[in-house]
Protein backbone atom coordinates (compact mmCIF):
# COMPACT_ATOMS: atom_id res chain seq x y z
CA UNK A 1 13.05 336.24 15.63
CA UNK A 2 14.46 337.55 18.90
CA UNK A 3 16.79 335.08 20.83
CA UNK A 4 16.65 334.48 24.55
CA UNK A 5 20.47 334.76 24.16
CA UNK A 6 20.23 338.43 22.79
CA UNK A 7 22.48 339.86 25.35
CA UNK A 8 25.46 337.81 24.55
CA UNK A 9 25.36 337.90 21.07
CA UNK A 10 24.95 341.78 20.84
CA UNK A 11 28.31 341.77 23.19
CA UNK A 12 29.53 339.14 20.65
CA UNK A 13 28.91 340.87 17.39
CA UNK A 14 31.48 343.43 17.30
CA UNK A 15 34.56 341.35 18.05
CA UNK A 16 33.42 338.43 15.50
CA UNK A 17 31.89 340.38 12.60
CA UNK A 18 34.87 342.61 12.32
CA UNK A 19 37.47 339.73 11.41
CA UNK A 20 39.14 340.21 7.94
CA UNK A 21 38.93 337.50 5.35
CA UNK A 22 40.05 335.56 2.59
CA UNK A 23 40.56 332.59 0.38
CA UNK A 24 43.50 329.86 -1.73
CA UNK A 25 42.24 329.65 -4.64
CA UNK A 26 44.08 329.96 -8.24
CA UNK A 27 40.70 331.85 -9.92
CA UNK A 28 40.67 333.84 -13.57
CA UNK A 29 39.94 337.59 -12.52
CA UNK A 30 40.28 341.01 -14.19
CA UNK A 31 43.50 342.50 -12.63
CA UNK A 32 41.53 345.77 -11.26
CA UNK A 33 40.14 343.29 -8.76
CA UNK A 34 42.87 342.17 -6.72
CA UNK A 35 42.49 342.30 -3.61
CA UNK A 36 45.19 342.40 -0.08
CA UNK A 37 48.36 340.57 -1.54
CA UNK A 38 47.67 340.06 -4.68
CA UNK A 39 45.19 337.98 -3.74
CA UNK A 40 42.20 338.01 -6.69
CA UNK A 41 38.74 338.37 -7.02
CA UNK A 42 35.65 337.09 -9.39
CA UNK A 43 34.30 340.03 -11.67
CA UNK A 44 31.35 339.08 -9.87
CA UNK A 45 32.63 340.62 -6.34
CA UNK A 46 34.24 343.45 -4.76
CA UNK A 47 36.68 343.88 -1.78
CA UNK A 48 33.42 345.78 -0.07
CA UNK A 49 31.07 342.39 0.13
CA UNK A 50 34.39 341.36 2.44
CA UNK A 51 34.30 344.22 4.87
CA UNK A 52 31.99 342.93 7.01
CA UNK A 53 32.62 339.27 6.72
CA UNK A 54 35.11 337.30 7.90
CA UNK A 55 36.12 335.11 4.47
CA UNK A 56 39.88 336.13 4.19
CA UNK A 57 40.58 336.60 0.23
CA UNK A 58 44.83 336.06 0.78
CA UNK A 59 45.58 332.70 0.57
CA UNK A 60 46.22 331.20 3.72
CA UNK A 61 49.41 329.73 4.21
CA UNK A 62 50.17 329.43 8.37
CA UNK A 63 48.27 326.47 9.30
CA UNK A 64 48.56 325.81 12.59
CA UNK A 65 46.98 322.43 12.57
CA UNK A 66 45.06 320.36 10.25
CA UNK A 67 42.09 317.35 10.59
CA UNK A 68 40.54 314.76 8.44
CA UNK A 69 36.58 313.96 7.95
CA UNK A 70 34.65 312.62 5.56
CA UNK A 71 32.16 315.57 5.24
CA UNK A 72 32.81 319.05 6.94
CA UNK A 73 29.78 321.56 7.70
CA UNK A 74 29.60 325.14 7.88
CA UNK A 75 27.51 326.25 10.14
CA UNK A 76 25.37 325.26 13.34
CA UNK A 77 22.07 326.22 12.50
CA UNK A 78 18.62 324.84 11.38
CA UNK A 79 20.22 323.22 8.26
CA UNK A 80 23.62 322.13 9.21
CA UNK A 81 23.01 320.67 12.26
CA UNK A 82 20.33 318.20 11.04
CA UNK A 83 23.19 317.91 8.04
CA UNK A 84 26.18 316.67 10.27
CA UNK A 85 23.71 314.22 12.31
CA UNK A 86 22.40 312.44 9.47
CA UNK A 87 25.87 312.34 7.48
CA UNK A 88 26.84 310.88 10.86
CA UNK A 89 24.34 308.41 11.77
CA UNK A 90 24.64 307.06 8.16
CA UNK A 91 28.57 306.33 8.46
CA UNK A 92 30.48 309.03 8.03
CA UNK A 93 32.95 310.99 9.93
CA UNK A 94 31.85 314.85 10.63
CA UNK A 95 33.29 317.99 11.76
CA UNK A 96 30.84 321.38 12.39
CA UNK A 97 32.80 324.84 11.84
CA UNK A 98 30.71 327.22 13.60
CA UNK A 99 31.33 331.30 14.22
CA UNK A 100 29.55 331.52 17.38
CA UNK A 101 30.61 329.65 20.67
CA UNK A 102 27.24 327.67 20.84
CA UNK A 103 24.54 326.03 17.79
CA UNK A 104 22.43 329.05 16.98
CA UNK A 105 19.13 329.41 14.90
CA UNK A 106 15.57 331.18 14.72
CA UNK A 107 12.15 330.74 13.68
CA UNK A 108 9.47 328.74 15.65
CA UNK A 109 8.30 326.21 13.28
CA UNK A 110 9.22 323.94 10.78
CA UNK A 111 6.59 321.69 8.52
CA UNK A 112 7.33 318.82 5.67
CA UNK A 113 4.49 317.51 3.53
CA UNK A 114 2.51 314.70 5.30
CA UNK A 115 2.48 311.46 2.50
CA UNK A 116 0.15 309.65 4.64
CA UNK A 117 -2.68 312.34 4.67
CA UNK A 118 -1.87 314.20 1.14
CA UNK A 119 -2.81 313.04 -2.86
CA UNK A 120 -0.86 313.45 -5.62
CA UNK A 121 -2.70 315.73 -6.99
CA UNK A 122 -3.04 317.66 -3.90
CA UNK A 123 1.04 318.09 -3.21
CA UNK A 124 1.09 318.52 -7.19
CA UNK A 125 -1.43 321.72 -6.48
CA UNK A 126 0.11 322.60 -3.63
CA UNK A 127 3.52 323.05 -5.64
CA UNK A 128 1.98 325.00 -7.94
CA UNK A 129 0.34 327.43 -5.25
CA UNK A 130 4.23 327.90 -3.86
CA UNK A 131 5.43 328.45 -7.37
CA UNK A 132 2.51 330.99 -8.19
CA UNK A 133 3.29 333.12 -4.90
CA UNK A 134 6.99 333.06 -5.91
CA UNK A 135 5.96 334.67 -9.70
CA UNK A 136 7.17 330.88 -11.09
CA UNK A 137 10.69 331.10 -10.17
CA UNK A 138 11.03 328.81 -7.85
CA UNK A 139 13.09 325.79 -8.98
CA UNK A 140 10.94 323.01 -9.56
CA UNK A 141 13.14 320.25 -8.96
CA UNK A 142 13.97 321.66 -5.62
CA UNK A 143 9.98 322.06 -4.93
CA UNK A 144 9.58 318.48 -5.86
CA UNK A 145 12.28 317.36 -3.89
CA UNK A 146 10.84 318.84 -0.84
CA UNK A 147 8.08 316.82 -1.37
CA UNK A 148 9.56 313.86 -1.78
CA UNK A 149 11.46 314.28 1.22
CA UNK A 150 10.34 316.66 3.61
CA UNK A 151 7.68 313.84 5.22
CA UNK A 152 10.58 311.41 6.60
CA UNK A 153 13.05 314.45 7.50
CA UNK A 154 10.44 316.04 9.75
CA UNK A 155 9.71 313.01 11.43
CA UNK A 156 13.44 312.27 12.20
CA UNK A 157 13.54 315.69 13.46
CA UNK A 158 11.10 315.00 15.57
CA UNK A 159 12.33 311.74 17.07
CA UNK A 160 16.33 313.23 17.31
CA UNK A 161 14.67 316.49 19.43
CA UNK A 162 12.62 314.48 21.88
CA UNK A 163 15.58 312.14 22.46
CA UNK A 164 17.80 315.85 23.00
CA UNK A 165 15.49 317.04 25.86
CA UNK A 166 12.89 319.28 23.53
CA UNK A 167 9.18 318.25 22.89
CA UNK A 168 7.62 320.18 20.23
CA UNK A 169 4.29 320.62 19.51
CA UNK A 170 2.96 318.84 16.96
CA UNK A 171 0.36 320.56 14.29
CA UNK A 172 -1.24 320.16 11.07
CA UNK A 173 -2.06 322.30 7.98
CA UNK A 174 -4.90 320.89 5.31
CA UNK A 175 -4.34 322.94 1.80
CA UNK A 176 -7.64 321.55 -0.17
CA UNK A 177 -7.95 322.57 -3.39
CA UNK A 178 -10.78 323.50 -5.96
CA UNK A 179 -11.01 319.93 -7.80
CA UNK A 180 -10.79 318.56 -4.25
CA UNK A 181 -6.84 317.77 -4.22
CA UNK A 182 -5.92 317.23 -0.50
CA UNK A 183 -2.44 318.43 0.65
CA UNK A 184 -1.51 318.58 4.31
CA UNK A 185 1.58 319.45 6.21
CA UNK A 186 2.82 318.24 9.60
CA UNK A 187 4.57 320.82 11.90
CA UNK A 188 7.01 320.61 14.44
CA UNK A 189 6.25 323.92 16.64
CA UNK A 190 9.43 324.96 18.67
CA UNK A 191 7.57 327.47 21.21
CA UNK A 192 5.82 329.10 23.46
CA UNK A 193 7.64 332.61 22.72
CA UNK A 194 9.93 333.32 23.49
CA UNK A 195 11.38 329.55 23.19
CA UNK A 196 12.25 328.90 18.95
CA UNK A 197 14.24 326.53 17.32
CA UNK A 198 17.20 327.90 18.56
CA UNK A 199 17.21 325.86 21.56
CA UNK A 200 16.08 322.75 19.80
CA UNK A 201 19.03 323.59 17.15
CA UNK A 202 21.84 323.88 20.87
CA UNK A 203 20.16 320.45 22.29
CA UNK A 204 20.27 318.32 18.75
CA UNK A 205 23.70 319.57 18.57
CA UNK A 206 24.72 318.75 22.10
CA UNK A 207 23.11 315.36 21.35
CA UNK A 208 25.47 315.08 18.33
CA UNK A 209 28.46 315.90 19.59
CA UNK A 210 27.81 313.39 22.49
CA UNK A 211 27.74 310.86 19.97
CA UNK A 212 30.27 311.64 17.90
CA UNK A 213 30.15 314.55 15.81
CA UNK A 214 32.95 317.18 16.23
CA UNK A 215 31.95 320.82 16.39
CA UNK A 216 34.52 323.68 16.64
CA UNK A 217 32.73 326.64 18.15
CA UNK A 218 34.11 330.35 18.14
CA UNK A 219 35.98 328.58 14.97
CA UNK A 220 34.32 331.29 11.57
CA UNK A 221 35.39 328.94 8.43
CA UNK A 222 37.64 331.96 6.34
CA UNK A 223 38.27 329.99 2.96
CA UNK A 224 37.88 326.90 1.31
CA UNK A 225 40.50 324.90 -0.44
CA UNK A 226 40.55 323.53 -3.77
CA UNK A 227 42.78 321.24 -5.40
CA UNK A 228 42.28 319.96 -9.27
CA UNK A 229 38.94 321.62 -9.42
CA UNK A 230 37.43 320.16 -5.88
CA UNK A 231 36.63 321.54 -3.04
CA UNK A 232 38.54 319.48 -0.60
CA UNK A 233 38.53 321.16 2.84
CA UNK A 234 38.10 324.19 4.96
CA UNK A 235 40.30 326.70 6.67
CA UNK A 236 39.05 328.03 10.01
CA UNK A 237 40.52 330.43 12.41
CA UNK A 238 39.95 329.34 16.36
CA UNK A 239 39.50 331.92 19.12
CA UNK A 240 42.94 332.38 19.72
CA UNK A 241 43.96 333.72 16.16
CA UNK A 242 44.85 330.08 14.95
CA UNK A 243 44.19 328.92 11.15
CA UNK A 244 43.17 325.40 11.01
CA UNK A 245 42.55 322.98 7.85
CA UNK A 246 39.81 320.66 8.33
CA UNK A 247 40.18 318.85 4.85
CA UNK A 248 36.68 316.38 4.13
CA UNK A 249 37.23 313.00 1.82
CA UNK A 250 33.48 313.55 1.00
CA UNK A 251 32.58 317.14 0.54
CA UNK A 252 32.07 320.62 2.19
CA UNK A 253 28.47 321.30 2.84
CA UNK A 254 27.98 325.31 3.46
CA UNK A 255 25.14 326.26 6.09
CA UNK A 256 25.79 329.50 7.06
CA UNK A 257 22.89 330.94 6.76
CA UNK A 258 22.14 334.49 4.77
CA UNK A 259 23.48 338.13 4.40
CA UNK A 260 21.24 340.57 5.97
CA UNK A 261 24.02 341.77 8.31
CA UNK A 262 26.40 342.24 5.09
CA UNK A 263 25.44 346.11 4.37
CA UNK A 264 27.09 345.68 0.96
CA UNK A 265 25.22 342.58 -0.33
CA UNK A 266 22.41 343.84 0.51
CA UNK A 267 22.76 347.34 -1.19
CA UNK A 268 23.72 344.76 -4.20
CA UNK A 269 21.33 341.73 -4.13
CA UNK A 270 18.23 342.83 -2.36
CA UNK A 271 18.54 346.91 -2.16
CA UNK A 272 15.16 347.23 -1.00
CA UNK A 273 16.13 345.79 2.11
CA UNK A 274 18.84 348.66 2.52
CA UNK A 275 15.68 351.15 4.52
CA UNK A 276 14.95 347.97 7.02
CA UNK A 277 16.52 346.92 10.87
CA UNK A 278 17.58 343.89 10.68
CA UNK A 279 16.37 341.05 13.30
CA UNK A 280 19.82 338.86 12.92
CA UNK A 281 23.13 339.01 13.59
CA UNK A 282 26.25 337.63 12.61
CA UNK A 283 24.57 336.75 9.05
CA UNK A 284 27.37 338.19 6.79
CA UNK A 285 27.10 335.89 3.69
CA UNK A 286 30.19 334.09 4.34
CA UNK A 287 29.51 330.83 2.51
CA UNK A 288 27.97 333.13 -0.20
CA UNK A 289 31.47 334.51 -0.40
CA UNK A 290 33.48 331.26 -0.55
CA UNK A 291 31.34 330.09 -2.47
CA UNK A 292 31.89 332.54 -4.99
CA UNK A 293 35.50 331.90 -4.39
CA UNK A 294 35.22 328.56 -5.27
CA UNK A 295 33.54 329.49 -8.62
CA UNK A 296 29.85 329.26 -7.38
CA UNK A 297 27.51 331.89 -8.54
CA UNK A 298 24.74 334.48 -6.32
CA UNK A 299 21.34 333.89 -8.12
CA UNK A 300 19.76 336.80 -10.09
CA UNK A 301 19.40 339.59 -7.91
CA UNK A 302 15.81 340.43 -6.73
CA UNK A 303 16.53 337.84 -3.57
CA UNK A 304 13.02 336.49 -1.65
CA UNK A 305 12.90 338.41 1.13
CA UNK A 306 11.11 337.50 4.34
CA UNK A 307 10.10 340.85 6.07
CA UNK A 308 7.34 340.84 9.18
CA UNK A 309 6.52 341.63 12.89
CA UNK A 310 4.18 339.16 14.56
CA UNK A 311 5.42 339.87 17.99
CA UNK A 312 3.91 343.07 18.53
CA UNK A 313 0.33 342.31 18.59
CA UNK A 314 -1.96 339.40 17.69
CA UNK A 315 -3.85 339.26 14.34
CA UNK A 316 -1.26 340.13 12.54
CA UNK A 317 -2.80 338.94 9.01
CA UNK A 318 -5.77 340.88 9.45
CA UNK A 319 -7.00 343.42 7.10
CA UNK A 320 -7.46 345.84 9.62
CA UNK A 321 -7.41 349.89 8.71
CA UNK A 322 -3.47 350.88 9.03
CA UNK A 323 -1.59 353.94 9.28
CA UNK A 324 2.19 355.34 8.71
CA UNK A 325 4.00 356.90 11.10
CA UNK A 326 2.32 359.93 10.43
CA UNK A 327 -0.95 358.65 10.97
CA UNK A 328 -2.14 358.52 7.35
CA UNK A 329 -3.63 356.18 5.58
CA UNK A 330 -1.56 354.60 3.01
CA UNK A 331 -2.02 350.92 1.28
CA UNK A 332 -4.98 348.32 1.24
CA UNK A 333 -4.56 346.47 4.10
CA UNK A 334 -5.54 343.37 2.69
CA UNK A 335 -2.42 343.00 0.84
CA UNK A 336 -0.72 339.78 1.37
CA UNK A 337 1.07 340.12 4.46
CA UNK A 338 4.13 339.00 3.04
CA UNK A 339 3.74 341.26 0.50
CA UNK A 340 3.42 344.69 3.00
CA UNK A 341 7.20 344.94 3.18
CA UNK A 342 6.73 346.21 -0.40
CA UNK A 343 4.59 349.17 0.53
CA UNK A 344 6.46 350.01 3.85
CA UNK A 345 9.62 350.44 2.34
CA UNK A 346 8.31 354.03 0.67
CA UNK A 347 6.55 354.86 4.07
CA UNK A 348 8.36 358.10 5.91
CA UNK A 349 9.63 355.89 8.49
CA UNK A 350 10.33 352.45 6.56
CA UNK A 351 8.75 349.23 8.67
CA UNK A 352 6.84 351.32 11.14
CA UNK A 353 3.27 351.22 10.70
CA UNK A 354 -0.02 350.80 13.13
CA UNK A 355 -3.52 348.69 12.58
CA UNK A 356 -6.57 350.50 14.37
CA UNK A 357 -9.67 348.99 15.50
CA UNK A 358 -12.19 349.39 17.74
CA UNK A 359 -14.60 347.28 20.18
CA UNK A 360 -16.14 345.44 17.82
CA UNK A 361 -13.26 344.14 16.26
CA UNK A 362 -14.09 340.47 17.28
CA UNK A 363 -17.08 340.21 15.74
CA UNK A 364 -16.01 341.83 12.50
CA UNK A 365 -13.17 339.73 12.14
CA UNK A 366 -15.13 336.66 12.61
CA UNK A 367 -17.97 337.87 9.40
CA UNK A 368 -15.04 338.33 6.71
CA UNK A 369 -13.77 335.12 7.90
CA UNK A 370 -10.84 336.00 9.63
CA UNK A 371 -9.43 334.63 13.15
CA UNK A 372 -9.67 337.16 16.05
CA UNK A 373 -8.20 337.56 19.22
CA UNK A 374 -9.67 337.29 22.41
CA UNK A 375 -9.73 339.97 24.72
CA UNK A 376 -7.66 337.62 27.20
CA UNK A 377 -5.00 337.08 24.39
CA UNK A 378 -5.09 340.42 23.41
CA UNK A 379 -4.13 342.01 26.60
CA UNK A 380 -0.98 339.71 26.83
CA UNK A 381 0.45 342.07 24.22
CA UNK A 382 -0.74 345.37 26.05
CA UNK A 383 2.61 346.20 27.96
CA UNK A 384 1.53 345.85 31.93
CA UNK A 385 -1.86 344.77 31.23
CA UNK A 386 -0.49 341.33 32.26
CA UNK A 387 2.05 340.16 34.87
CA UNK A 388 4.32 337.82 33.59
CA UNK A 389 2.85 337.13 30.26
CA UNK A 390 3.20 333.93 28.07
CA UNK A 391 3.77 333.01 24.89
CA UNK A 392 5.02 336.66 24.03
CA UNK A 393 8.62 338.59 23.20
CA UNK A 394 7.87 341.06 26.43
CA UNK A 395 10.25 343.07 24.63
CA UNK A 396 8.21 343.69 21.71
CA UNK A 397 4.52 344.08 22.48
CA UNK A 398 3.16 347.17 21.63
CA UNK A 399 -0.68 346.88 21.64
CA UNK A 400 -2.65 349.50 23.41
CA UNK A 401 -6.09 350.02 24.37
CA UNK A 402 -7.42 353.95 24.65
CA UNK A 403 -11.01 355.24 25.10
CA UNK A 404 -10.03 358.02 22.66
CA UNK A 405 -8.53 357.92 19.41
CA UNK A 406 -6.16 361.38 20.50
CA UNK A 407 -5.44 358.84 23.23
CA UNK A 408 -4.66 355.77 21.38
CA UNK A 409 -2.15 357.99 18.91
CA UNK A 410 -0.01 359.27 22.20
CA UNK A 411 0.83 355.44 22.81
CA UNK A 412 1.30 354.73 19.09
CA UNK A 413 3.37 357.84 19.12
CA UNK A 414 1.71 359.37 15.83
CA UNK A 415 0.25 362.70 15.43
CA UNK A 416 -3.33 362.33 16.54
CA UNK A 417 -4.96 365.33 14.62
CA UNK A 418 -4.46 363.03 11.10
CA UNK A 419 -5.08 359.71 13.28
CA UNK A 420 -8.90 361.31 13.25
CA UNK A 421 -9.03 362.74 10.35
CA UNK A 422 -8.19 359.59 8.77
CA UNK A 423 -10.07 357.91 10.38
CA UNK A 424 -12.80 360.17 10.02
CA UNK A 425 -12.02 359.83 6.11
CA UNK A 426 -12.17 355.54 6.21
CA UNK A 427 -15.45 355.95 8.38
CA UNK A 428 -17.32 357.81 5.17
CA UNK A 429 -15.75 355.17 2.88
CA UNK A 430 -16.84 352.29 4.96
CA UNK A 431 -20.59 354.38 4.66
CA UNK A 432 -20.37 354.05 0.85
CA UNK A 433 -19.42 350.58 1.00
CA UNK A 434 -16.65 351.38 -1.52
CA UNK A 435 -13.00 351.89 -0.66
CA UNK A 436 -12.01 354.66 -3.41
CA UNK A 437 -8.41 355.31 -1.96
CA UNK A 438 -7.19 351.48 -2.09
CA UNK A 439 -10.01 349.48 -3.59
CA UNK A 440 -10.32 346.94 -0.79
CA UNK A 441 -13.03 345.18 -0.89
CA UNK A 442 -16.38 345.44 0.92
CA UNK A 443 -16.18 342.90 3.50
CA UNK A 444 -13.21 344.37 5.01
CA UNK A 445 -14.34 347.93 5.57
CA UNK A 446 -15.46 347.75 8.97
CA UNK A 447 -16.02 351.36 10.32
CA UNK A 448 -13.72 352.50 13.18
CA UNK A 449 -16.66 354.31 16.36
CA UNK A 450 -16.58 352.74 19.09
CA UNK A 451 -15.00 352.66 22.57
CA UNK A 452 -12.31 351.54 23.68
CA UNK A 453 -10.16 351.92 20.46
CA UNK A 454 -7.07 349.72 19.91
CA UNK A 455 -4.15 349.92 18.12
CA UNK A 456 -1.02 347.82 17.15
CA UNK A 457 2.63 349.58 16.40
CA UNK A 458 4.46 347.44 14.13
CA UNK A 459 7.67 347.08 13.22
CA UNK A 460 8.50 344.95 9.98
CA UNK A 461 12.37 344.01 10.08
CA UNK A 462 14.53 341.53 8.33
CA UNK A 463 13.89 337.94 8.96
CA UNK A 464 15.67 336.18 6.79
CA UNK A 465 16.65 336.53 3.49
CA UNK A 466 16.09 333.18 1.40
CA UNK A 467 18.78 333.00 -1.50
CA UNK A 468 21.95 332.24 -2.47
CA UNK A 469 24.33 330.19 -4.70
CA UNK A 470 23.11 328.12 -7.49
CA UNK A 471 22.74 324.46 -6.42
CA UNK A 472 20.51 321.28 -7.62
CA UNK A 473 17.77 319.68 -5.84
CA UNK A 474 21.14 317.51 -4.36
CA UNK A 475 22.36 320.48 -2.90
CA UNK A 476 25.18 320.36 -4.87
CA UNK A 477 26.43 323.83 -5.39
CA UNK A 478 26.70 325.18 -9.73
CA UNK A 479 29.03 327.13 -11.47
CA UNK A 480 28.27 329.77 -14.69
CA UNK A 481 27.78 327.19 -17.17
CA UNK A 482 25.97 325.30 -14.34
CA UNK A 483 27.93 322.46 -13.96
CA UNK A 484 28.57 320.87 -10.62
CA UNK A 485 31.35 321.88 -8.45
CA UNK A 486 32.73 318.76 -7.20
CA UNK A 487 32.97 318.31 -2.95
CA UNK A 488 30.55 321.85 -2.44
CA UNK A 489 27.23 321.99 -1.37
CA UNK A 490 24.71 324.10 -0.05
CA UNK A 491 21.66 324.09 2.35
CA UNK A 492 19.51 326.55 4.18
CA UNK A 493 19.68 330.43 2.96
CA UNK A 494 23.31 330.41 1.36
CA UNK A 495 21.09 328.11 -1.03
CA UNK A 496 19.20 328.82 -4.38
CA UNK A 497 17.05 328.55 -6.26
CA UNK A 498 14.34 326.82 -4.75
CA UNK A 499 12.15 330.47 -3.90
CA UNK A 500 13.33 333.06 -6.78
CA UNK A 501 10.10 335.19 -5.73
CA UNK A 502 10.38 339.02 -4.39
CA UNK A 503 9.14 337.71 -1.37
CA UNK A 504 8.60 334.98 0.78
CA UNK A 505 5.42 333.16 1.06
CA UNK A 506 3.56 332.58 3.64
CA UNK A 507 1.23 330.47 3.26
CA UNK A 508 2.47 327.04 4.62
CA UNK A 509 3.39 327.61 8.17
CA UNK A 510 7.17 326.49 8.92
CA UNK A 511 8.04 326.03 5.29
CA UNK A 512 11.75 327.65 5.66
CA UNK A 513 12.86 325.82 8.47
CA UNK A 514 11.51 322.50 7.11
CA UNK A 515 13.21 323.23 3.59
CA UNK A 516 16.61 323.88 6.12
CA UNK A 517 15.81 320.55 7.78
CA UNK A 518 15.01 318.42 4.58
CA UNK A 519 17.87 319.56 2.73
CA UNK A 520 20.06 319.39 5.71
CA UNK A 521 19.30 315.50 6.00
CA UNK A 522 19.17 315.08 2.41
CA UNK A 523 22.94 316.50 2.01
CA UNK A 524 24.28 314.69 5.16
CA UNK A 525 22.47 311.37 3.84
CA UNK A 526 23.95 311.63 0.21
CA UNK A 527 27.46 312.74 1.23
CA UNK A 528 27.61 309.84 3.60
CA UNK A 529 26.54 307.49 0.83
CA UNK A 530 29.24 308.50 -1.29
């Protein structure tokens, strides 16, 4: 997701992303992976997962000043912030480290399952359908947790935002099954585009720092510290070079989000990502790190990966007919769309494709079921076809409307001699009724004839990518033998297992940010409680 704030944090990146790092802690290691000072590292890791991050692996000894909380979070985003609220408003005493000089998250909605208006069979179904789309490896005492919880954290969420200034809009999702199970979600939607969560995520934590929470911005947590097997506090280093120790009676919750910006995780836990841009920044799996540090461990590598464009162009889970960059037809385009990434990532230009249609697109649409566009809404992503557009990253349209096909490829910027002739080729296959390249079905194969022709460049990046160290459905952070690491936690992407799957679903709208939110709360709530 694009922020409004893109400008500053581009500026930002390259003087906060090229800190060193490092950590204190007395941890068995081979000797061929010591690191800066003799400091040591887990088999697990190597000093190249550090380069970009700014976890310092030599203990830190100049402290320059030092704090005391009950419960310390990592991070300022959709899951800590929620976190450090509730932990707050239940009793406890709360400091926010955060890397950036302001709360900062993405994503425009965020849903929890509705008790009121679902069954348990329904939410028991509905489990199942996440666990299915994540090949069953999804942790299902995380799933069930979500459940349990999501309905009272979403509604908090939405109480805390309205009294910060922000009024989302409130939606519903009805998942009814084949036996007649009834699931349905509630959604909190953080928009128009460009608007997102992030500026829900800077008023809730303006709201909590006015009533007592203590955040230190431009502050990147560097290590944790550990003492008789707990993790007992934090070491952070300010703007002006300063290491401070913010040591928490409770526990350390990490909420730093994931690792797509870490060029060396990625190439190690989720190498098919290596070929994609990246929509993030400043997501260099430092709690991953620490947590390692501390003894954690990375979940099996294959990470869920959450790889899209919907800004581009409306309809973007239609099955329409879809070319590479070279204007050839290459997948069945009724492939989940979460699932595309998996086909783009051999393409000649990886993440760059285009969906063709013509006039009668609406209509089509509408027979196989689908949800078109209106010409009105359609021409909001046409750049210049309307002044002052809402609801849209201006930045990222790239619809266009041609009354030739050789037309329509000079704006998509593909070769327009194979635009036709593939076209040409998906025309005679739509004739026969039978798709023989891709086998999609029927329905679908709508031929491609008449003026005006439109087309939609995409360009699937890097989201998010949704795993990270072992933890319980307390958010309690696991070891190798998986036994609890006393005083760490984890919520939001440095988190696993509760996906597993190659990819992201995305079925349930908002289902990441609410998992952020829900554990969030559930961590602050159960810290505080201790």
């Amino acid at each position: 997701m694009e922020m409004n704030r893109r400008s500053f944090l581009k500026g930002m990146a390259a003087s906060t992303l090229g800190a060193a790092a490092a950590m204190s802690l007395p941890i068995a290691v081979a000797e061929e992976k010591k690191g800066e000072e003799g400091a040591a590292l887990p088999e697990s890791l190597s000093l190249k997962e550090f380069e970009q991050s700014v976890v310092e692996i030599a203990p830190v000894t100049d402290i320059a000043e030092t704090a005391e909380y009950d419960v310390v979070v990592i991070g300022a985003g959709a899951a800590g912030v929620p976190c450090a609220l509730s932990a707050f408003e239940a009793g406890a005493s709360v400091a926010v480290l955060q890397k950036q000089r302001f709360a900062f998250s993405q994503g425009n909605m965020g849903s929890g399952i509705n008790l009121d208006k679902s069954d348990a069979a329904g939410i028991a179904a509905f489990l199942h359908d996440t666990n299915e789309r994540l090949e069953q490896r999804g942790d299902w005492k995380q799933l069930r947790a979500y459940a349990a919880n999501s309905h009272e954290a979403i509604n908090w969420m939405e109480a805390r935002v309205k009294e910060a200034g922000v009024e989302p809009v409130v939606a519903e999702s009805v998942f009814t099954y084949e036996d007649g199970q009834t699931c349905t979600t509630k959604i909190l939607q953080f928009g128009p585009k460009p608007k997102n969560i992030g500026d829900a995520i800077m008023a809730l934590a303006a709201y909590a720092e006015e009533k007592g929470v203590k955040f230190y911005y431009e502050t990147p947590a560097v290590q944790l510290v550990k003492e008789d097997g707990r993790v007992t506090g934090v070491i952070g280093k300010d703007k002006d070079g300063r290491h401070i120790r913010v040591n928490a009676r409770k526990g350390v919750v990490l909420a730093t989000g994931d690792y797509q910006n870490n060029d060396a995780m990625v190439a190690k836990y989720c190498p098919d990502l290596t070929v994609f841009d990246k929509k993030q920044v400043f997501k260099t799996g430092d709690g991953h790190l620490m947590g390692v540090l501390a003894g954690g461990v990375i979940e099996p590598v294959g990470h869920t990966k959450m790889v899209h464009d919907s800004d581009s162009g409306p309809m973007h889970m239609e099955p329409f007919f879809a070319v590479n960059e070279n204007g050839e037809r290459f997948m069945n385009e009724s492939v989940l769309f979460e699932n595309k990434n998996d086909v783009l990532r051999k393409q000649p230009k990886p993440g760059w494709f285009s969906t063709i249609f013509d006039s009668n697109y609406f209509e089509q649409c509408k027979a196989w079921g689908g949800n078109p566009a209106d010409e009105e809404t359609l021409a909001k992503y046409i750049p210049g076809a309307v002044e002052n557009p809402k609801g849209v990253y201006v930045g990222l349209i790239d619809t266009h409307k041609a009354d030739t096909l050789e037309e329509l490829a000079g704006m998509l910027g593909i070769p327009a001699d194979a635009l036709v002739e593939s076209v040409k080729r998906y025309n005679e296959l739509c004739a026969k009724g039978l798709d023989e390249d891709f086998g999609k079905k029927a329905k679908y194969m709508k031929p491609i004839e008449t003026a005006p022709f439109y087309g939609i460049h995409k360009h699937f990046r890097v989201s998010a990518i949704c795993s990270g160290l072992m933890s319980n459905e307390k958010c309690e952070c696991l070891d190798e033998q998986g036994a609890v690491i006393p005083g760490l936690y984890a919520i939001g992407n440095v988190a696993g297992q509760f996906y597993g799957g190659t990819d992201y679903p995305m079925h349930s709208k908002g289902l990441s940010l609410g998992r952020c939110i829900t554990f969030g709360r559930m961590a602050g709530l159960h810290l505080a409680s201790l």
